[in-house]
Protein backbone atom coordinates (compact mmCIF):
# COMPACT_ATOMS: atom_id res chain seq x y z
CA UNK A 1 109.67 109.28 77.51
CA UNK A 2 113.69 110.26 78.66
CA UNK A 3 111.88 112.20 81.28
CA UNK A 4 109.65 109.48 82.95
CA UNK A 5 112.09 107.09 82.93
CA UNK A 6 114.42 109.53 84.90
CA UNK A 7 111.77 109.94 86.96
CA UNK A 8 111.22 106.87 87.64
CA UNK A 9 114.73 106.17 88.97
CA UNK A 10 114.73 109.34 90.85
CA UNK A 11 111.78 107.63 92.64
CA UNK A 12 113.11 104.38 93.10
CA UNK A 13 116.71 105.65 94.28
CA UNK A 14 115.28 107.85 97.03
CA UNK A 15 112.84 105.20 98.23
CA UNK A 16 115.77 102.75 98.38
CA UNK A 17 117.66 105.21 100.89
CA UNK A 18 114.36 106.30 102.95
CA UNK A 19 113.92 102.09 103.20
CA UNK A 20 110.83 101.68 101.09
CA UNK A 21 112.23 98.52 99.01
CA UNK A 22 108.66 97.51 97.28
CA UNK A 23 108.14 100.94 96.22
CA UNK A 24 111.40 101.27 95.13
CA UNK A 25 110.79 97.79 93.16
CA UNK A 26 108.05 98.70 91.32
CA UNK A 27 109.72 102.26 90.20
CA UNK A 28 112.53 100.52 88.73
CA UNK A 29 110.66 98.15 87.19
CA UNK A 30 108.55 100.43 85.30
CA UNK A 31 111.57 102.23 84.16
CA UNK A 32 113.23 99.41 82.98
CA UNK A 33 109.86 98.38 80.93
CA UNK A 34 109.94 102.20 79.39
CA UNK A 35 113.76 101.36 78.69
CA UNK A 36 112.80 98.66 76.86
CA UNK A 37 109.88 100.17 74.56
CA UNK A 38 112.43 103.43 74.44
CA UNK A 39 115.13 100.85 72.91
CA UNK A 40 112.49 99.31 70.43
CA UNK A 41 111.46 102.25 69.42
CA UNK A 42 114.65 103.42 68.44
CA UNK A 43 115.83 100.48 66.85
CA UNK A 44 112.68 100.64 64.87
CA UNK A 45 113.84 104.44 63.80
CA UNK A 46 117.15 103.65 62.80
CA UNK A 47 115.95 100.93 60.67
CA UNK A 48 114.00 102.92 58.96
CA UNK A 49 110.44 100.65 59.37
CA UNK A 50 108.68 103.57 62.00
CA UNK A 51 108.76 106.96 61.96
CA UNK A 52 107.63 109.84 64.20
């Protein structure tokens, strides 16, 4: 998951310089929604209620 959300800001920071700003919207959007479920997921792991 570490590597698609890197991903996904590598995609969103170049489209930002070339000038594509909905592109670069939607990128960083989806990372910060993978962010999210990363965080959860964690949390979830360190309280002991999921494991992998």
């Amino acid at each position: 998951m570490l590597g698609w959300i890197l991903t996904l800001l590598a995609i969103a920071a170049i489209a930002a310089i070339l000038g594509f700003g909905q592109l670069s919207g939607i990128a960083l959007s989806g990372a910060k929604i993978l962010i999210v479920i990363a965080l959860v997921i964690f949390l979830l792991m360190a309280l002991g209620i999921f494991a992998l």
